[in-house]
Protein backbone atom coordinates (compact mmCIF):
# COMPACT_ATOMS: atom_id res chain seq x y z
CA UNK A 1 -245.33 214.65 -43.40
CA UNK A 2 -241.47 213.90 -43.62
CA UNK A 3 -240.02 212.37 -46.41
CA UNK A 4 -240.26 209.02 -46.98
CA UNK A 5 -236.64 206.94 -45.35
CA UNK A 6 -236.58 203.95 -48.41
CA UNK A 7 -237.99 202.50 -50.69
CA UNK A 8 -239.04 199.06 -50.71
CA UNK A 9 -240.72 196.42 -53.38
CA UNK A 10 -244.70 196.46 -54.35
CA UNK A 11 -246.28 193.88 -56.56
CA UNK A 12 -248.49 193.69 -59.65
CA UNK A 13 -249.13 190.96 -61.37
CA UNK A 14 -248.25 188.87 -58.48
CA UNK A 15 -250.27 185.69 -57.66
CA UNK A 16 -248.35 184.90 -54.14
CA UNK A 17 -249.56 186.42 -50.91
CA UNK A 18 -245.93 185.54 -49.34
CA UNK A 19 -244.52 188.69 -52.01
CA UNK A 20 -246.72 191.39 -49.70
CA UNK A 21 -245.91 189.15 -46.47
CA UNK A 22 -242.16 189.70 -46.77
CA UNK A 23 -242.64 193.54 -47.73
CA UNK A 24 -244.89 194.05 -44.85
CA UNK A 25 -241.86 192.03 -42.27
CA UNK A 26 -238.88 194.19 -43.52
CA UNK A 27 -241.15 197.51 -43.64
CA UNK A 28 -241.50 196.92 -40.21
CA UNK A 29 -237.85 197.22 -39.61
CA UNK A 30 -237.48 200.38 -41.46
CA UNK A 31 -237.33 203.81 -39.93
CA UNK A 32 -240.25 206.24 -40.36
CA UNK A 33 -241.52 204.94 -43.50
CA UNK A 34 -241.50 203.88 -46.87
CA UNK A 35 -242.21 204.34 -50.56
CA UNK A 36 -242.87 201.84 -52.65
CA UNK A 37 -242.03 200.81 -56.26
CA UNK A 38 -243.02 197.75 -58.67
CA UNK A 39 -240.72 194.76 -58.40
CA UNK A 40 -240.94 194.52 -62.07
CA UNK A 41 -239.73 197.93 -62.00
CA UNK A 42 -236.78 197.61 -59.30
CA UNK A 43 -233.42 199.00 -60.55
CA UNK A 44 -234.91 200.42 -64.29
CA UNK A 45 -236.80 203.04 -62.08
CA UNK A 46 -234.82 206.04 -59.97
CA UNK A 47 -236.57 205.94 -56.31
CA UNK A 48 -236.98 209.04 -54.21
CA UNK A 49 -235.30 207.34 -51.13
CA UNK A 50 -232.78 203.80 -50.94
CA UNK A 51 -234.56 201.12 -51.84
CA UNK A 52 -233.81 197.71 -49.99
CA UNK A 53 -234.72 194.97 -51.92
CA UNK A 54 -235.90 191.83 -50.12
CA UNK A 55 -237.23 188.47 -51.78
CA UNK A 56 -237.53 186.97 -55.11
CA UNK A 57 -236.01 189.75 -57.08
CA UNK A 58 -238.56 188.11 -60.14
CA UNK A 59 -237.93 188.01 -63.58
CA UNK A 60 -237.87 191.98 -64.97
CA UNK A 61 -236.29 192.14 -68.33
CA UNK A 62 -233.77 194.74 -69.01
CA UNK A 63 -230.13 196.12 -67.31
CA UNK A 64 -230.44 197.64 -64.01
CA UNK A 65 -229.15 201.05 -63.57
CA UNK A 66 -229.88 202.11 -60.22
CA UNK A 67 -228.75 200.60 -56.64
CA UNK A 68 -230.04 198.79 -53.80
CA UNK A 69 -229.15 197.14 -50.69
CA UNK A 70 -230.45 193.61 -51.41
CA UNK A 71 -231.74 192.47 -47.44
CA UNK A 72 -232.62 188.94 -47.54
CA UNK A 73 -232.85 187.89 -51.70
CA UNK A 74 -233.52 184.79 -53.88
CA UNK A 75 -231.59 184.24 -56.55
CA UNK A 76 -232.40 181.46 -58.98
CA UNK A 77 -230.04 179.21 -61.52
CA UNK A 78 -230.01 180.85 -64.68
CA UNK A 79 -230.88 184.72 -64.00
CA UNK A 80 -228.29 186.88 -65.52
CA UNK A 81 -229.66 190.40 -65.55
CA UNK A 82 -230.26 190.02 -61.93
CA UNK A 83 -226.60 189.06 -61.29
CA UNK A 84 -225.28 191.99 -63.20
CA UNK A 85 -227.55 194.41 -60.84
CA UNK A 86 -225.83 193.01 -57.82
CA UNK A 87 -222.58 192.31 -59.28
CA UNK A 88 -222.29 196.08 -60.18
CA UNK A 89 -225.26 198.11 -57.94
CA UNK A 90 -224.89 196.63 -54.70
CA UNK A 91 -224.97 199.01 -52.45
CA UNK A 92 -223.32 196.67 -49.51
CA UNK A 93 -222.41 193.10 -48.85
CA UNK A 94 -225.71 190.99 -50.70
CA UNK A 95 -227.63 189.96 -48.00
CA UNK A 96 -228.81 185.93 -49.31
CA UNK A 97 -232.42 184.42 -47.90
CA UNK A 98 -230.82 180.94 -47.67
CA UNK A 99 -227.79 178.92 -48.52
CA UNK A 100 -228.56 178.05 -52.23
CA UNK A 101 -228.61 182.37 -52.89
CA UNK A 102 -225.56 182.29 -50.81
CA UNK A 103 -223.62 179.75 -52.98
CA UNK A 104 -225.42 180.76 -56.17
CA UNK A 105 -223.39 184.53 -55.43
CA UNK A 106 -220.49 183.42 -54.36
CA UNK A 107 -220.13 180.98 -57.13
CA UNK A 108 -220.55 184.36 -59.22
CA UNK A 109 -217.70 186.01 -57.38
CA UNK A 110 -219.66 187.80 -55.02
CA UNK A 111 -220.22 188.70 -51.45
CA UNK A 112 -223.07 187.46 -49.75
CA UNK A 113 -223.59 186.67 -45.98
CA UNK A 114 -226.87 184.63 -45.18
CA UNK A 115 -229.33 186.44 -42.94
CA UNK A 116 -232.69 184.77 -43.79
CA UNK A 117 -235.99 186.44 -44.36
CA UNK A 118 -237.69 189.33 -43.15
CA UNK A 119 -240.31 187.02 -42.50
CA UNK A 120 -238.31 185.81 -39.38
CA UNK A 121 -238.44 189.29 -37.44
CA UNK A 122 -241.55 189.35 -37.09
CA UNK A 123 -242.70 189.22 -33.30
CA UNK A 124 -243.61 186.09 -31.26
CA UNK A 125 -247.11 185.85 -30.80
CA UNK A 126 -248.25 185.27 -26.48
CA UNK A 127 -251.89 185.53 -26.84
CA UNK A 128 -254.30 182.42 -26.81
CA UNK A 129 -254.28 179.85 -30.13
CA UNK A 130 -257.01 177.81 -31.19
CA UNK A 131 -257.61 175.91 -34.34
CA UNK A 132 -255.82 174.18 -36.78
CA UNK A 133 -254.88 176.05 -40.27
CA UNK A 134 -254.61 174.27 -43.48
CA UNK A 135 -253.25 176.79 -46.33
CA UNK A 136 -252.31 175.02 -49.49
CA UNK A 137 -251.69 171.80 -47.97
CA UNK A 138 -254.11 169.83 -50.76
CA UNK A 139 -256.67 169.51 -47.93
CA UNK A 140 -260.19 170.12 -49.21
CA UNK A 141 -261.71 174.20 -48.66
CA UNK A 142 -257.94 174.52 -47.39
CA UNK A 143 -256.59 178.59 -47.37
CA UNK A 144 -254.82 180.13 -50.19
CA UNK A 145 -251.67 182.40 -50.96
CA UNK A 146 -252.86 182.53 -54.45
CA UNK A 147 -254.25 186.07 -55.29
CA UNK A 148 -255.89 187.36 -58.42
CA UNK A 149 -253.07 188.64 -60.82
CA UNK A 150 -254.87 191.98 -60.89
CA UNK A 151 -255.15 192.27 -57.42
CA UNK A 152 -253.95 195.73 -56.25
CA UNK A 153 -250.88 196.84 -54.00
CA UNK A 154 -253.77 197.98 -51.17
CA UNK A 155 -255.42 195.04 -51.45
CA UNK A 156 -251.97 192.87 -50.89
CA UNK A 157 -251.15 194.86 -48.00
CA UNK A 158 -254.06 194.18 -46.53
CA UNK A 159 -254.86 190.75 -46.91
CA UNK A 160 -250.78 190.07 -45.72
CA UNK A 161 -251.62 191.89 -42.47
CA UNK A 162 -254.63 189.78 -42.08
CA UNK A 163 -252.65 186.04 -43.08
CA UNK A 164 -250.32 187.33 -40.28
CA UNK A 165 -252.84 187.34 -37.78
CA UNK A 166 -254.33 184.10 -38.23
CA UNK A 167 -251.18 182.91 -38.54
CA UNK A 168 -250.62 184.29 -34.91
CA UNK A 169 -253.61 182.79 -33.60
CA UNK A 170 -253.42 179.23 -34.82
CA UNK A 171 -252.34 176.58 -32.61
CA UNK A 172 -251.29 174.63 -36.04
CA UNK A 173 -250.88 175.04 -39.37
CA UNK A 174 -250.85 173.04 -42.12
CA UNK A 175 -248.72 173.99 -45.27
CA UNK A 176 -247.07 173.47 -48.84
CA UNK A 177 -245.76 177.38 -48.41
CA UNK A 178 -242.17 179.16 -47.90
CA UNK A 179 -243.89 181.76 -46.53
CA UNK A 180 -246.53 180.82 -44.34
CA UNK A 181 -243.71 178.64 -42.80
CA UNK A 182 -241.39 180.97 -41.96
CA UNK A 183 -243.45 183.32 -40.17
CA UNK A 184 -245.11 180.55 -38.30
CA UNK A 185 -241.32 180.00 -37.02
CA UNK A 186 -240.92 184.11 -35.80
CA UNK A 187 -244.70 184.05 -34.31
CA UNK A 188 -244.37 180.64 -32.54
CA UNK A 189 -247.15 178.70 -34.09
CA UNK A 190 -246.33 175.26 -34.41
CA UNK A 191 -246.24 173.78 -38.31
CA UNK A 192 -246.09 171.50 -40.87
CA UNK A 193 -244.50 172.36 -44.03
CA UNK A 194 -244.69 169.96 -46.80
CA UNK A 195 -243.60 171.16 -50.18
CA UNK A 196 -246.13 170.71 -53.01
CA UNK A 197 -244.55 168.86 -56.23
CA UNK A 198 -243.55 172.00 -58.38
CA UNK A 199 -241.55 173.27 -55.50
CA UNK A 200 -238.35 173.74 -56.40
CA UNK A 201 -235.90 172.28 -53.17
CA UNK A 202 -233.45 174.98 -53.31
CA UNK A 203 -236.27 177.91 -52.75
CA UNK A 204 -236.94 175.88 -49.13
CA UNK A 205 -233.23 175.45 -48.91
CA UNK A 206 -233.66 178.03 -45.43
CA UNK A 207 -235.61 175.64 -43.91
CA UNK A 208 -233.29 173.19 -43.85
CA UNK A 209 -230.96 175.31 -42.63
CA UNK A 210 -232.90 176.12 -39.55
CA UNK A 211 -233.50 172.11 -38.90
CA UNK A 212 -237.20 172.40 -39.86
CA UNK A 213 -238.43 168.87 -41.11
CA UNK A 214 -240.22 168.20 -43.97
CA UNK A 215 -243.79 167.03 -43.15
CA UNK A 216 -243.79 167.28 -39.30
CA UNK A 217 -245.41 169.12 -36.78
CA UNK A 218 -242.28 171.66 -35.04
CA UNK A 219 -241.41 175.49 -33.90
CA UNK A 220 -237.71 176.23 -33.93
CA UNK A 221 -237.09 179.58 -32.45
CA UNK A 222 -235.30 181.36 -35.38
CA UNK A 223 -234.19 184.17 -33.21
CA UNK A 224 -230.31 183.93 -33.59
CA UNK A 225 -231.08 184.66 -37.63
CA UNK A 226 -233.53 186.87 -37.31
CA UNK A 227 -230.94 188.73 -35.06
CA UNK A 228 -228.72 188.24 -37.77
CA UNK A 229 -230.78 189.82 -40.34
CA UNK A 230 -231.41 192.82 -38.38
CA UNK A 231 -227.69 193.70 -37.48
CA UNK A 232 -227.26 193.39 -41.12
CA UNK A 233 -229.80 196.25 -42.11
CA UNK A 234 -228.43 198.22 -39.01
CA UNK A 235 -224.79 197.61 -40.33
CA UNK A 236 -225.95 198.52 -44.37
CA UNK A 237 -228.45 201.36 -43.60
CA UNK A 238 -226.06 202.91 -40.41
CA UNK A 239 -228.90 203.37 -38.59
CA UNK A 240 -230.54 202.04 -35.55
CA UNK A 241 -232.93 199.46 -36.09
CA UNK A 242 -236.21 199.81 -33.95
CA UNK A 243 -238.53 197.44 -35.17
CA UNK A 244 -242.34 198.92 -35.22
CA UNK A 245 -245.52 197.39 -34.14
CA UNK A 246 -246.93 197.83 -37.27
CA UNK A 247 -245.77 198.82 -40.00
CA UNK A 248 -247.05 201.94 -42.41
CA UNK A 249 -248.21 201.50 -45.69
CA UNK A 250 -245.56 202.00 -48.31
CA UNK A 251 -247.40 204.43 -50.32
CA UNK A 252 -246.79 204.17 -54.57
């Protein structure tokens, strides 16, 4: 077997489904395939191949000393370690998930282009819906993105694949969740996003910017930014970007 291509971001301690969803959308991107190391251990921790960095890039204590092209990233308010590692180890122009990152950056003095999430490549769905999904809407017996904080990498990866899939399938879905949203938008299932309380606005500050309403039933096709976000990993990586069927396991 070849060497692994990049590296890209595993979770532990995670209790959101949507951190495996986004892996599994920009490993599908990649060429051949990819490693994988700990979020929590991003940029403390040399990788065997590039690692492209997608997502929350979470709350890991300590100075980052190794690079990464960031494809896609939230940044919060007050996050300072995290704005040194892409102030200094950027490998390219910071690729922002949505207008607050983007203005968060450049506020800092840095370049960042927004090219939404990885979430938005993934591949229209043609086949027959039926149903109506309810995941963390505060309907009773509704779905959850909440995992078990011990749950493992494996386990993730394959409970994201399935979520995908019955995302694909629905003819609705009801949710409080970023990322159930946005890749309802890239597989065409109609939905209805409604932010729970504790939601910070500027995390869903993408939706707006696609024209997604709060609390009503719609599918905007978020093609022109998903095209965006995949000239920007062809344009960072210099490579052609073929986007896979499925996507391989990125191994630990």
């Amino acid at each position: 077997m070849n060497a692994p291509r990049h590296s890209v971001l595993a979770y532990r301690r995670s209790r959101n489904l949507g951190d495996a969803m986004q892996t599994y959308a920009l490993a599908r991107l990649l060429p051949e395939y990819s490693s994988a190391i700990y979020r929590d251990r991003a940029g403390l921790d040399e990788t065997a191949a590039p690692l492209v960095v997608n997502g929350w890039l979470g709350l890991n204590p300590g100075r980052k000393k190794y690079p990464a092209t960031f494809a896609g990233v939230f940044i919060g308010a007050d996050d300072e370690d995290n704005i040194h590692w892409l102030s200094e180890l950027s490998a390219t122009v910071i690729g922002a998930r949505d207008p607050f990152t983007q203005q968060r950056l450049e506020s800092a003095g840095l370049p960042a282009k927004m090219i939404g999430c990885a979430t938005l490549t993934l591949p229209r769905y043609l086949g027959d819906r039926r149903g109506i999904l309810h995941i963390d809407d505060g309907t009773p017996n509704c779905l959850t993105q909440d995992i078990p904080v011990d749950m493992s990498w494996e386990k993730q990866w394959e409970l994201a694949e399935l979520r995908i899939k019955q995302l694909s399938r629905a003819a609705l879905v009801s949710t409080g969740r970023l990322h159930i949203s946005l890749p309802c938008l890239a597989l065409g299932t109609p939905v209805i996003c409604q932010p729970r309380g504790y939601q910070l606005a500027e995390r869903f500050s993408l939706l707006s910017a696609l024209g997604v309403p709060t609390g009503e039933a719609v599918w905007k096709d978020p093609a022109p930014l998903a095209q965006e976000y995949i000239q920007f990993l062809e344009d960072a990586l210099r490579v052609p970007i073929r986007p896979l069927p499925e996507p391989r396991f990125p191994v630990l």
